[in-house]
N, C-alpha and C. Protein backbone atom coordinates (compact mmCIF):
# COMPACT_ATOMS: atom_id res chain seq x y z
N UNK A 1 -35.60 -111.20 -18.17
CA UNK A 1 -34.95 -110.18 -17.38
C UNK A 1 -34.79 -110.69 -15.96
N UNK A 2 -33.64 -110.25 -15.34
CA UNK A 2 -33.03 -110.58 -13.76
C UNK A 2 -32.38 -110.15 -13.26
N UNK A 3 -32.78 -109.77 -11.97
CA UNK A 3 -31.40 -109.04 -11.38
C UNK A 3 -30.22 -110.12 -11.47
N UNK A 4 -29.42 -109.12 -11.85
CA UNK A 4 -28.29 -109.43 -11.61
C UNK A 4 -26.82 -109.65 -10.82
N UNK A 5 -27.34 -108.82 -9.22
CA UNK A 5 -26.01 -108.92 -8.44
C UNK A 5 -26.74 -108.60 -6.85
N UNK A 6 -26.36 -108.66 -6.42
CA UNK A 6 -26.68 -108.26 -5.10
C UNK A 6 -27.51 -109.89 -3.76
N UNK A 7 -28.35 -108.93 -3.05
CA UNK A 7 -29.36 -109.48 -2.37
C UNK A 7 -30.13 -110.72 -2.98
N UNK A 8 -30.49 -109.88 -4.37
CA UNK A 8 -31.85 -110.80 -5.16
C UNK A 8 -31.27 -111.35 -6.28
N UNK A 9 -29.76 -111.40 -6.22
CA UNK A 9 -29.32 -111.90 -7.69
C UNK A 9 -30.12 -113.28 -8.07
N UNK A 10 -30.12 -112.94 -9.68
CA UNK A 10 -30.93 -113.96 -10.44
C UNK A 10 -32.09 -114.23 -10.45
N UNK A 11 -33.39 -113.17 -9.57
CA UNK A 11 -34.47 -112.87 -9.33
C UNK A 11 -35.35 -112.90 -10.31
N UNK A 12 -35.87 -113.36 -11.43
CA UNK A 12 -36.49 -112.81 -12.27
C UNK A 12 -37.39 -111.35 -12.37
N UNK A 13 -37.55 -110.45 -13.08
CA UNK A 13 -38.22 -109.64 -13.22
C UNK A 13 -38.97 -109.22 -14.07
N UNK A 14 -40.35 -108.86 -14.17
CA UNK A 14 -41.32 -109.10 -15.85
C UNK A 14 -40.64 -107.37 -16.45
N UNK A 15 -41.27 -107.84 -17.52
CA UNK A 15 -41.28 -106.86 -19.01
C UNK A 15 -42.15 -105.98 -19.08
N UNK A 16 -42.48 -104.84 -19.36
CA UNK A 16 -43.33 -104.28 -19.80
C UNK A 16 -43.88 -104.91 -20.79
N UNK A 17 -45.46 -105.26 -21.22
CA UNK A 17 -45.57 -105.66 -22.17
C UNK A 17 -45.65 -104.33 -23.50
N UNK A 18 -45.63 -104.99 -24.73
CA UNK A 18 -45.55 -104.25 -25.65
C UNK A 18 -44.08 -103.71 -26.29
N UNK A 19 -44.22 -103.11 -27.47
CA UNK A 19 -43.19 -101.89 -27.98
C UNK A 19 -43.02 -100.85 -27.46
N UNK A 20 -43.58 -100.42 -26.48
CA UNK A 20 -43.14 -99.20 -25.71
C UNK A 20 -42.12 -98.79 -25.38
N UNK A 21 -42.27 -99.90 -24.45
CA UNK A 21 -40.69 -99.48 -23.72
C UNK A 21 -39.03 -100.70 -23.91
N UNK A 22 -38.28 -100.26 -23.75
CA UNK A 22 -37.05 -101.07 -24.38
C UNK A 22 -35.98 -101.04 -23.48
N UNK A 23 -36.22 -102.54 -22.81
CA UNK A 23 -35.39 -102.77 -21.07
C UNK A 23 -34.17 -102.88 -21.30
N UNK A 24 -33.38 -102.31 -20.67
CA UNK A 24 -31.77 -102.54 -20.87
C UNK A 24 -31.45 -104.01 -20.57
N UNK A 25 -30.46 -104.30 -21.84
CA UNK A 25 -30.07 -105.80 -21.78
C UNK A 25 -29.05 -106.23 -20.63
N UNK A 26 -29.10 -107.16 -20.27
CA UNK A 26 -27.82 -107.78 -18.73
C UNK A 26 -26.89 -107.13 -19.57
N UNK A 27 -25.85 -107.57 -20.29
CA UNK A 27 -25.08 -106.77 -20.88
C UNK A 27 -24.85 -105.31 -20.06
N UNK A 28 -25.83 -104.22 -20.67
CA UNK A 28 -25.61 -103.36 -20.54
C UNK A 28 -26.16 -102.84 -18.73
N UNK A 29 -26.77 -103.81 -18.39
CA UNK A 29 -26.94 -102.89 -17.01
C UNK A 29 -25.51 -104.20 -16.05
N UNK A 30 -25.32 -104.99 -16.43
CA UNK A 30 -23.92 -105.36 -15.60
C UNK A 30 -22.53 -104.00 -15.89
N UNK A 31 -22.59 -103.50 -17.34
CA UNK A 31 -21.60 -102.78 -17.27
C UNK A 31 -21.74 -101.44 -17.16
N UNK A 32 -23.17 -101.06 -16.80
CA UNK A 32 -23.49 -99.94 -16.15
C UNK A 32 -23.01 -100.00 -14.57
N UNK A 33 -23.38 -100.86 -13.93
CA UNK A 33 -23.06 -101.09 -12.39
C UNK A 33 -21.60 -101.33 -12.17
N UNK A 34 -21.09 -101.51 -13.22
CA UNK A 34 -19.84 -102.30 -12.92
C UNK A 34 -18.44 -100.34 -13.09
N UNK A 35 -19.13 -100.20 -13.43
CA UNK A 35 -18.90 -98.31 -13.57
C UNK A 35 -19.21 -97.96 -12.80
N UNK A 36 -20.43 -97.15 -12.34
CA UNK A 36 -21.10 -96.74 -11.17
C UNK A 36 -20.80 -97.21 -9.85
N UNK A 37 -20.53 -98.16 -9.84
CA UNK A 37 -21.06 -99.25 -8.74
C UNK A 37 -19.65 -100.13 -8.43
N UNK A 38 -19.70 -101.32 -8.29
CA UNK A 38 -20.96 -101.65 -8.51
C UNK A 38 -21.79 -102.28 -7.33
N UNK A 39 -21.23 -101.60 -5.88
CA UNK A 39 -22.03 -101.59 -4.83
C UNK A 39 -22.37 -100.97 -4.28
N UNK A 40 -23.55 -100.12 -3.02
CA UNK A 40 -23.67 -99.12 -2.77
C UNK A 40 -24.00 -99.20 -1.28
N UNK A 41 -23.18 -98.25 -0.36
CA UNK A 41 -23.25 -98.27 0.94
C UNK A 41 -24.84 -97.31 1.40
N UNK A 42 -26.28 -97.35 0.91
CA UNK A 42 -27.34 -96.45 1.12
C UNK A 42 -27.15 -95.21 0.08
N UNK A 43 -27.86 -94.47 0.46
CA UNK A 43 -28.32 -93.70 -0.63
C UNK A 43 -29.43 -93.85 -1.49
N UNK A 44 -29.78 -92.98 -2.14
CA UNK A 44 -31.07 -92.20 -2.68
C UNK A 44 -31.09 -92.52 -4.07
N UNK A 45 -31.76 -93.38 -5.01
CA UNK A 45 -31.19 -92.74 -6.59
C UNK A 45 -32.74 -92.98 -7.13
N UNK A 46 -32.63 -91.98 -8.38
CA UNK A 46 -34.23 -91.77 -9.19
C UNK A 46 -33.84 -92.75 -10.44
N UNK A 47 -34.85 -93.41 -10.93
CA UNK A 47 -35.04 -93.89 -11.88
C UNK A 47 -36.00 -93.16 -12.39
N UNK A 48 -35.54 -92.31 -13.73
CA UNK A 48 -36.52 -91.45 -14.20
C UNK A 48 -37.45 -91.72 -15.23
N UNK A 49 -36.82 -92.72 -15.91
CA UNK A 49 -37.65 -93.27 -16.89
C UNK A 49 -37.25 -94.48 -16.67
N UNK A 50 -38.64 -95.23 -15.92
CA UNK A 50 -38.26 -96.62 -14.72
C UNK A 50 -38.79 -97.62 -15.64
N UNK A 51 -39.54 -98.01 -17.03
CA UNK A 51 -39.62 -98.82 -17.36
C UNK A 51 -40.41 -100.03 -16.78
N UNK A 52 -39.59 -101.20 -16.67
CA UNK A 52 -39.85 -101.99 -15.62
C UNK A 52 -39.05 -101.96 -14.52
N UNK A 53 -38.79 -101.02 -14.23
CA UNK A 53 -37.65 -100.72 -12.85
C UNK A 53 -36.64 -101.80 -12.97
N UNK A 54 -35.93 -102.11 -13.80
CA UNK A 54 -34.86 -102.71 -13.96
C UNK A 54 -34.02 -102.19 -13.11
N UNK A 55 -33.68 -101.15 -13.63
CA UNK A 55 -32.19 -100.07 -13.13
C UNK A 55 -31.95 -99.81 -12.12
N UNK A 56 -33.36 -99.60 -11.14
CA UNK A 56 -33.75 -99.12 -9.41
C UNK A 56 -33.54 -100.11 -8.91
N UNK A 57 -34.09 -101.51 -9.30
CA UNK A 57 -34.10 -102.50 -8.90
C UNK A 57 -32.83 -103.29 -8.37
N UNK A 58 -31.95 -103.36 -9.20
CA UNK A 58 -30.66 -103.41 -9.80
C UNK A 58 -29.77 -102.79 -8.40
N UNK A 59 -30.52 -101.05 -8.20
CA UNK A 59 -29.44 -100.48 -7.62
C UNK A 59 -29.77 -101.40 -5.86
N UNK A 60 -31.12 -101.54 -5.83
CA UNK A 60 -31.33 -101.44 -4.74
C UNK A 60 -30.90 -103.45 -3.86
N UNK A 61 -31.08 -103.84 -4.97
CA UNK A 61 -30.65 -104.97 -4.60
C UNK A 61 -28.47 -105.13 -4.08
N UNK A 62 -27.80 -103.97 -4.78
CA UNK A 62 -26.40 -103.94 -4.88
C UNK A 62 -26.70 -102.64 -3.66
N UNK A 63 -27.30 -102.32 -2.87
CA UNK A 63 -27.19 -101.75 -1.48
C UNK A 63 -27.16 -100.57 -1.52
N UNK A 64 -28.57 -99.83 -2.83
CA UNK A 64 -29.06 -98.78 -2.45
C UNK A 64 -30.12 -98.46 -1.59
N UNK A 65 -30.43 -97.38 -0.41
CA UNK A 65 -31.23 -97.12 0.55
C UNK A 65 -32.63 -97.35 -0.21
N UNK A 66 -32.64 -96.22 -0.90
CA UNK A 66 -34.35 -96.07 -1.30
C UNK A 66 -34.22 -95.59 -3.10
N UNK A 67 -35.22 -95.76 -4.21
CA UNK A 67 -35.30 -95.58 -5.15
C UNK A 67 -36.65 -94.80 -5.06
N UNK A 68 -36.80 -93.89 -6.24
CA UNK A 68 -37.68 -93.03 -6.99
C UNK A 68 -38.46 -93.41 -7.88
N UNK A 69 -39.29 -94.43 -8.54
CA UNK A 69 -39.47 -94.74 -10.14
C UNK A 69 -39.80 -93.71 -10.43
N UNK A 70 -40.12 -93.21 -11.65
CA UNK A 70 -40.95 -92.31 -12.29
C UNK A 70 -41.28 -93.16 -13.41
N UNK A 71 -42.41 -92.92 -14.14
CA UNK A 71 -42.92 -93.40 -15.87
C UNK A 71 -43.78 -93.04 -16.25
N UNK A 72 -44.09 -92.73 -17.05
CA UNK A 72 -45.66 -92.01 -17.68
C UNK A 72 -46.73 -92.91 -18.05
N UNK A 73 -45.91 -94.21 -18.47
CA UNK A 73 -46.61 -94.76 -19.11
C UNK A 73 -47.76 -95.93 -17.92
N UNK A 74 -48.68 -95.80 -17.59
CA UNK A 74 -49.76 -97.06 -16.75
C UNK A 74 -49.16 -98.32 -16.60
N UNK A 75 -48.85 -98.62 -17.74
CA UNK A 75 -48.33 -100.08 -18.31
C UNK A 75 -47.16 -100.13 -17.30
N UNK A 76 -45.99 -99.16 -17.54
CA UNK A 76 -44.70 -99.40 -17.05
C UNK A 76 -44.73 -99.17 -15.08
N UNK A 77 -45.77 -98.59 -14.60
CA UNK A 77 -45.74 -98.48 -13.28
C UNK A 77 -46.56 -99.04 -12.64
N UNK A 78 -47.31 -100.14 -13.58
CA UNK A 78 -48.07 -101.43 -12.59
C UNK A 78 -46.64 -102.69 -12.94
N UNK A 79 -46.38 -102.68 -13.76
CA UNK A 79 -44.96 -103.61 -14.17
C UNK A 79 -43.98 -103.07 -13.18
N UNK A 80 -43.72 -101.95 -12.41
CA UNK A 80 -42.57 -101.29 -11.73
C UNK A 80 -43.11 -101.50 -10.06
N UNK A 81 -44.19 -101.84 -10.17
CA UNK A 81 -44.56 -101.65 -8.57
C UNK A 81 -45.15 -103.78 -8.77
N UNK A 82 -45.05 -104.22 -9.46
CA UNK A 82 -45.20 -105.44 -9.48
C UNK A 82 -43.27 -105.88 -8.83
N UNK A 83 -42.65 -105.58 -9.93
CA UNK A 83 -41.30 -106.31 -9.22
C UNK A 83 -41.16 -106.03 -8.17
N UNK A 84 -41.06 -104.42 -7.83
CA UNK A 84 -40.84 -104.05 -6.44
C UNK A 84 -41.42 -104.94 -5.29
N UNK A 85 -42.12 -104.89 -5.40
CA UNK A 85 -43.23 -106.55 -4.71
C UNK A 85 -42.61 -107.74 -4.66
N UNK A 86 -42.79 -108.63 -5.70
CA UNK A 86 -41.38 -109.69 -5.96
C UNK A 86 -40.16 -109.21 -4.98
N UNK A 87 -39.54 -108.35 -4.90
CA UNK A 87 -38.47 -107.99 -4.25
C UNK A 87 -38.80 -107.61 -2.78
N UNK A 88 -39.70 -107.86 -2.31
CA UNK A 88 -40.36 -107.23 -1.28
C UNK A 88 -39.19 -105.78 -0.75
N UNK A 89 -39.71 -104.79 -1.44
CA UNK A 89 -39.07 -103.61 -2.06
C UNK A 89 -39.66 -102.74 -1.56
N UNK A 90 -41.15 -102.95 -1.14
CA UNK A 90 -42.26 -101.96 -1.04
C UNK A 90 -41.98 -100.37 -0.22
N UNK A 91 -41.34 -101.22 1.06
CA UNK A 91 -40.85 -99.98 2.12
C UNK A 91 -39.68 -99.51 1.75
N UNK A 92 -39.21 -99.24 0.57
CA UNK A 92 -37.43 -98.63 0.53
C UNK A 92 -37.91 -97.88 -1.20
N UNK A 93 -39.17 -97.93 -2.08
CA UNK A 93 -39.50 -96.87 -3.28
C UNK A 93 -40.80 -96.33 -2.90
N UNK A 94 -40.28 -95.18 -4.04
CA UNK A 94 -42.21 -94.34 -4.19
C UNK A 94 -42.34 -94.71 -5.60
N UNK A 95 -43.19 -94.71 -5.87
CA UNK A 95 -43.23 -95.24 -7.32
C UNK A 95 -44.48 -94.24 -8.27
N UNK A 96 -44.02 -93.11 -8.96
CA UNK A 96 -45.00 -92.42 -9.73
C UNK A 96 -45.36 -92.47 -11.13
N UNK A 97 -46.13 -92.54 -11.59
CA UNK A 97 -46.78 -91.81 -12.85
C UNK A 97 -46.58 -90.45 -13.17
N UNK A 98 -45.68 -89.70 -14.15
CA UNK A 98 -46.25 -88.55 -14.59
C UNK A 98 -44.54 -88.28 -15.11
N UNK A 99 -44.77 -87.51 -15.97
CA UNK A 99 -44.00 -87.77 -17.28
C UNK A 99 -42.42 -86.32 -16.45
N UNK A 100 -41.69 -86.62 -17.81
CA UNK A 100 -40.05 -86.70 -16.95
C UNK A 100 -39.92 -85.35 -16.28
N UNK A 101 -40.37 -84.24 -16.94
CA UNK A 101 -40.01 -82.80 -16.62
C UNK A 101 -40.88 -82.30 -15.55
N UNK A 102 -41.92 -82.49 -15.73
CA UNK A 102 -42.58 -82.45 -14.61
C UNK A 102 -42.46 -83.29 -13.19
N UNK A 103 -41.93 -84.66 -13.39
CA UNK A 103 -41.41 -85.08 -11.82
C UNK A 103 -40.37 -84.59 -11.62
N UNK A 104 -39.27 -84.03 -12.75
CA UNK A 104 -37.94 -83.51 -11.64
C UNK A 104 -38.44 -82.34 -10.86
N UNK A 105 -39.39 -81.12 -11.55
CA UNK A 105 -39.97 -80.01 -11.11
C UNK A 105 -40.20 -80.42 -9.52
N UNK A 106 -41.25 -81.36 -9.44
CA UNK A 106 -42.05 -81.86 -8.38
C UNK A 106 -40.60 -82.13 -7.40
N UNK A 107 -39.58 -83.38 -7.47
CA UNK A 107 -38.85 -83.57 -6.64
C UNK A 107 -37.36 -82.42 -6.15
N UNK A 108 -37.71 -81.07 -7.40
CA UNK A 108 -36.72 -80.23 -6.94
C UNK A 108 -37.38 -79.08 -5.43
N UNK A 109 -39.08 -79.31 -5.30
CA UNK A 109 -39.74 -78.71 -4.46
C UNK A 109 -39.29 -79.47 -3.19
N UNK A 110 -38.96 -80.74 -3.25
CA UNK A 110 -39.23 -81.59 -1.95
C UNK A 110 -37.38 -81.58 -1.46
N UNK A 111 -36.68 -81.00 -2.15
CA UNK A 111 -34.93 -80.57 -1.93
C UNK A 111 -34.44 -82.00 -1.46
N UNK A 112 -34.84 -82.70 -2.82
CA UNK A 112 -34.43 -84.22 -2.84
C UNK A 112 -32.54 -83.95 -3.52
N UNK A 113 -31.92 -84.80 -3.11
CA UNK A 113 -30.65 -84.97 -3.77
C UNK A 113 -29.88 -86.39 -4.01
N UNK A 114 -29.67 -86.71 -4.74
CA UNK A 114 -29.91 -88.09 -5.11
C UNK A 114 -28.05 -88.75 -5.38
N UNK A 115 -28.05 -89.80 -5.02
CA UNK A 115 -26.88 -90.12 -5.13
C UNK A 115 -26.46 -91.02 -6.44
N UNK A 116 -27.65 -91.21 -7.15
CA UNK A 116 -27.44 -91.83 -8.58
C UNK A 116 -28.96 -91.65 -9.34
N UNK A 117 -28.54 -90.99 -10.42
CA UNK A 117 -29.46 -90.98 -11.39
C UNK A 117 -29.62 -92.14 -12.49
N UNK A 118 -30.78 -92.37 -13.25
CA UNK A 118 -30.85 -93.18 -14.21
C UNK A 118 -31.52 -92.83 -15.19
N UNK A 119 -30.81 -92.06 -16.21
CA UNK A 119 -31.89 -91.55 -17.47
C UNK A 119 -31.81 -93.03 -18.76
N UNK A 120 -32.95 -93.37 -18.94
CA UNK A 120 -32.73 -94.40 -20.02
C UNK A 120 -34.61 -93.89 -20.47
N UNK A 121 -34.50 -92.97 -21.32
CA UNK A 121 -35.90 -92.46 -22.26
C UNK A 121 -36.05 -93.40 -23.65
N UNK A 122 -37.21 -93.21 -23.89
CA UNK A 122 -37.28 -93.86 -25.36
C UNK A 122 -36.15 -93.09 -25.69
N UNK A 123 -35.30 -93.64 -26.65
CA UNK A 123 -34.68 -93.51 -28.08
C UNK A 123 -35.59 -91.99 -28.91
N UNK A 124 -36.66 -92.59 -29.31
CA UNK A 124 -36.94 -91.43 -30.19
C UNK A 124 -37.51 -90.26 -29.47
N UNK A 125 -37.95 -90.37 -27.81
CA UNK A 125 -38.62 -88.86 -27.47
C UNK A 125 -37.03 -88.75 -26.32
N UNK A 126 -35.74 -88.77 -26.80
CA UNK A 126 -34.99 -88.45 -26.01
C UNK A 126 -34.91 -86.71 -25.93
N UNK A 127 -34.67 -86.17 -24.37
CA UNK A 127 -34.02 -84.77 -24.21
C UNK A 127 -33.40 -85.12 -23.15
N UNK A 128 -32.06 -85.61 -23.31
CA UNK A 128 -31.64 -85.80 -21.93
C UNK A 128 -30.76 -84.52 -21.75
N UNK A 129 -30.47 -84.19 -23.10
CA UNK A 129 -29.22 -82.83 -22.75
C UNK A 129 -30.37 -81.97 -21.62
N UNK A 130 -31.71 -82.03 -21.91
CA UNK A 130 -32.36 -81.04 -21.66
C UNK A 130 -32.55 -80.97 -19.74
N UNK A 131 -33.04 -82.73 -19.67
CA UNK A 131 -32.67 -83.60 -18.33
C UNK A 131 -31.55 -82.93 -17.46
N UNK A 132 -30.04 -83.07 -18.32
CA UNK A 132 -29.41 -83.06 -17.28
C UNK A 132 -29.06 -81.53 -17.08
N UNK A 133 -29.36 -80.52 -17.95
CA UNK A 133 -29.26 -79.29 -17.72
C UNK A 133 -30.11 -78.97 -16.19
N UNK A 134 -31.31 -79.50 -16.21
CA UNK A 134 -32.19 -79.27 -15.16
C UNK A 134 -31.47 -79.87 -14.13
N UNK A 135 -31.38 -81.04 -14.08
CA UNK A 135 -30.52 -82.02 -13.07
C UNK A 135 -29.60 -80.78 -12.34
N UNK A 136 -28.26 -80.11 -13.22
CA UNK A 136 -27.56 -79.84 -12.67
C UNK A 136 -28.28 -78.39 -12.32
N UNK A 137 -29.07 -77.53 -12.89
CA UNK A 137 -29.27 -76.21 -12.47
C UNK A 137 -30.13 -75.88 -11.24
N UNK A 138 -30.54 -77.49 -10.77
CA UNK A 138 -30.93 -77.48 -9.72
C UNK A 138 -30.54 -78.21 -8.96
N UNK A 139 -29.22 -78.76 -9.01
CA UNK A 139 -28.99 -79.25 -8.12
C UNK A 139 -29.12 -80.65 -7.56
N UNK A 140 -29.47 -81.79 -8.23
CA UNK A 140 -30.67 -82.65 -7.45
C UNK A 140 -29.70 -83.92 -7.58
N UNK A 141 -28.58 -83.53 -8.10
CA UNK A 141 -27.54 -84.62 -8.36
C UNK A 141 -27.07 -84.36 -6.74
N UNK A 142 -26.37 -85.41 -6.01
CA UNK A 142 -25.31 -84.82 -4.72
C UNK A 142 -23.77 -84.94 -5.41
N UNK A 143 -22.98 -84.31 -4.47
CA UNK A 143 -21.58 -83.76 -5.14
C UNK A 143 -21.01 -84.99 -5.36
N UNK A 144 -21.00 -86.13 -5.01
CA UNK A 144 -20.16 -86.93 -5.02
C UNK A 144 -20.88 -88.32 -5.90
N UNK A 145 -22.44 -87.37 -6.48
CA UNK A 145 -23.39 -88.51 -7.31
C UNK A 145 -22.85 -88.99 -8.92
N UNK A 146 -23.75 -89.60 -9.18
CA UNK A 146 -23.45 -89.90 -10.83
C UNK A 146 -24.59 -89.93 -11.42
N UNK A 147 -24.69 -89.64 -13.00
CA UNK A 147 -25.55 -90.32 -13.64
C UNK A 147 -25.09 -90.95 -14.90
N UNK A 148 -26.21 -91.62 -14.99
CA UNK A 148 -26.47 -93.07 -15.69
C UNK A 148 -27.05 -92.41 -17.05
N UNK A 149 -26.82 -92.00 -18.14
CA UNK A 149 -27.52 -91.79 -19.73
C UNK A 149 -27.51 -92.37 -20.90
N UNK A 150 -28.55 -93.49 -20.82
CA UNK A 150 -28.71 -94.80 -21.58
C UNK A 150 -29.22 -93.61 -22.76
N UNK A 151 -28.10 -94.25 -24.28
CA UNK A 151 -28.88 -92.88 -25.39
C UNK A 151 -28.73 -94.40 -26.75
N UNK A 152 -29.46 -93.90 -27.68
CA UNK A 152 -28.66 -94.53 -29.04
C UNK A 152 -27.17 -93.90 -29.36
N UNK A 153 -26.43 -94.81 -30.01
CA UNK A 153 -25.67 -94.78 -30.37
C UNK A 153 -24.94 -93.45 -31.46
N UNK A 154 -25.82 -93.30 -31.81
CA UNK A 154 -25.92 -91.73 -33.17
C UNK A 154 -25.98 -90.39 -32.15
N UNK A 155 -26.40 -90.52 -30.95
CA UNK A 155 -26.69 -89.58 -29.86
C UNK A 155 -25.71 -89.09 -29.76
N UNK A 156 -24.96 -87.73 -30.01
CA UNK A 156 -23.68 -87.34 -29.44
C UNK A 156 -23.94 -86.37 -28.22
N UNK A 157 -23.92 -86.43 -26.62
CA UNK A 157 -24.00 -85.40 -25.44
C UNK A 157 -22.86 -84.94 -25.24
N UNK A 158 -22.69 -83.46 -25.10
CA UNK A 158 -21.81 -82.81 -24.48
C UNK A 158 -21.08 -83.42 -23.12
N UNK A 159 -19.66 -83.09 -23.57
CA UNK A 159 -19.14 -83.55 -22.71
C UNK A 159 -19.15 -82.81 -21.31
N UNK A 160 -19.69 -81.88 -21.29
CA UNK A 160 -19.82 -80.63 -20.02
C UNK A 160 -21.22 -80.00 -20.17
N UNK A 161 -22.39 -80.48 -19.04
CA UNK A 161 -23.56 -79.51 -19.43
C UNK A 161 -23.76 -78.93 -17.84
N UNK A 162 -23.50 -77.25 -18.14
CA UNK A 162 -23.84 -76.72 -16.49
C UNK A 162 -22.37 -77.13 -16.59
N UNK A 163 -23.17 -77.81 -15.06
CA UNK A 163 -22.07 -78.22 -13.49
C UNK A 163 -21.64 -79.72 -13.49
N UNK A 164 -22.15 -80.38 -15.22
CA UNK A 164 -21.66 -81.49 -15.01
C UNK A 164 -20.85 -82.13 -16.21
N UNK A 165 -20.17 -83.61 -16.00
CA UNK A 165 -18.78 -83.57 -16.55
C UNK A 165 -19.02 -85.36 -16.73
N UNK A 166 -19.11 -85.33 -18.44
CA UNK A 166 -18.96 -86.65 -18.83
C UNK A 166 -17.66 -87.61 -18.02
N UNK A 167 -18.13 -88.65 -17.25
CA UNK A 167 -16.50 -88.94 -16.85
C UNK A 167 -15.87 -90.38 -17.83
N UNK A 168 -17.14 -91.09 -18.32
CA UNK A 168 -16.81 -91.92 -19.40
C UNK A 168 -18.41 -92.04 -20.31
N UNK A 169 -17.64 -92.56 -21.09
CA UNK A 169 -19.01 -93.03 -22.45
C UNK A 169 -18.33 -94.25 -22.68
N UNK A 170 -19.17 -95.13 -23.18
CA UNK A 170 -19.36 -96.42 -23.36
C UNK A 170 -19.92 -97.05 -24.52
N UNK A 171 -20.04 -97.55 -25.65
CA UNK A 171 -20.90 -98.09 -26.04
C UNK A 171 -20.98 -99.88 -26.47
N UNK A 172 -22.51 -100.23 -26.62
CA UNK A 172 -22.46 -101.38 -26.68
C UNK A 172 -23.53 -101.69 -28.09
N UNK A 173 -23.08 -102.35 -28.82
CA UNK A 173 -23.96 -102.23 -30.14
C UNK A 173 -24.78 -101.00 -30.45
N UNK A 174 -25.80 -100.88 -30.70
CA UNK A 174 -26.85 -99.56 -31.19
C UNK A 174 -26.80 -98.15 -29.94
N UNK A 175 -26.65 -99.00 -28.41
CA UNK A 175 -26.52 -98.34 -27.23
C UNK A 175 -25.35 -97.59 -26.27
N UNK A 176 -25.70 -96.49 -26.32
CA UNK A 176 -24.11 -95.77 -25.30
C UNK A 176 -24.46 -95.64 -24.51
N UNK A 177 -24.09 -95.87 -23.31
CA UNK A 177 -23.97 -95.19 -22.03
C UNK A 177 -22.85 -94.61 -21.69
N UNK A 178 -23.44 -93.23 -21.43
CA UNK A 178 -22.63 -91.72 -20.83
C UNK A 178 -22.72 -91.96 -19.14
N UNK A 179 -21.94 -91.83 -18.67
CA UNK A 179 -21.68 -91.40 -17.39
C UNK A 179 -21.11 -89.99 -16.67
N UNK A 180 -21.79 -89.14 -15.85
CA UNK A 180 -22.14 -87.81 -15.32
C UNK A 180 -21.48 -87.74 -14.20
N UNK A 181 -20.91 -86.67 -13.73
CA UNK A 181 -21.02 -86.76 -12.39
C UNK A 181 -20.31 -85.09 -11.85
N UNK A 182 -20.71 -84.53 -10.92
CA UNK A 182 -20.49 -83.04 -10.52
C UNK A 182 -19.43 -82.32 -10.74
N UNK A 183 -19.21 -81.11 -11.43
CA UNK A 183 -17.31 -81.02 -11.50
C UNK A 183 -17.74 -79.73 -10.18
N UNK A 184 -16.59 -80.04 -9.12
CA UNK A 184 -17.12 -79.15 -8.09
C UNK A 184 -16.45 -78.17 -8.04
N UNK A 185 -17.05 -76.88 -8.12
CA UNK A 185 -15.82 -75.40 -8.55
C UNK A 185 -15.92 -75.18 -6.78
């Protein structure tokens, strides 16, 4: 694994060890950014299920302000605060432990609003419909944000949940990525 564009292009970055977790391939995070992105003048974005902070990493090296990790898993947020390090990253993330519904709760108290999201959950404990319902009923997307919804392939998401509005889907072998972003009434 490596970043791929920016500041730190070609950086190496470690793995989570184990079957746990399942890092998005260059492939798919070049043509995630290359959508989104694939550069960014500052701004805010959460990596909600941060893995090995690939995705944050990624953003922050292509000229995002500050990143969010979140992960539940021990494993994945000594691996997420290790690259960040490597990247000397330290002063621009927060980097937490504690599982998905409960940190958006937590960051909808602190009237965070984020200029790019990154949902990429296990495969089998996915609720992202459930994710981005919250996302949008509170708000935590900004009007002019996006998100990122790394799903399997068999995954079909509404094209409209709430206040928000598939603007493309993608897929790449077993993996789709959906792309989000505010429809503003």
């Amino acid at each position: 694994m490596r970043v791929i564009s920016g500041e730190h292009k070609g950086k190496p970055i470690k793995a989570v060890p184990g079957t746990m977790t399942r890092p998005t391939t260059d492939k798919v995070k070049e043509a995630v950014f290359n959508i989104i992105g694939p550069y960014f003048n500052g701004g805010i974005a959460l990596d909600l299920y941060g893995g090995s902070g690939s995705l944050g990493i990624e953003a922050l090296s292509r000229g995002m302000e500050r990143v969010i990790f979140v992960d539940q898993q021990k494993k994945a947020v000594d691996v997420i605060k290790e690259n960040v390090k490597r990247c000397n990253y330290e002063e621009r993330v927060e980097v937490y432990r504690n599982e998905a519904s409960r940190a958006l709760k937590a960051l909808v108290k602190r009237d965070i609003h984020f200029t790019c999201i990154f949902l990429d959950p296990p495969y089998a404990k996915q609720q992202l419909e459930r994710d981005l319902t919250f996302i949008s009923t509170n708000e935590l997307l900004r009007h002019d944000g996006m998100i990122m919804a790394e799903h399997d392939h068999n995954v079909v998401l509404p094209n409209i949940i709430e206040s928000l509005q598939c603007i493309r889907s993608e897929t790449y072998g077993d993996t789709t990525i959906s792309i989000y972003n505010r429809i503003d009434t």
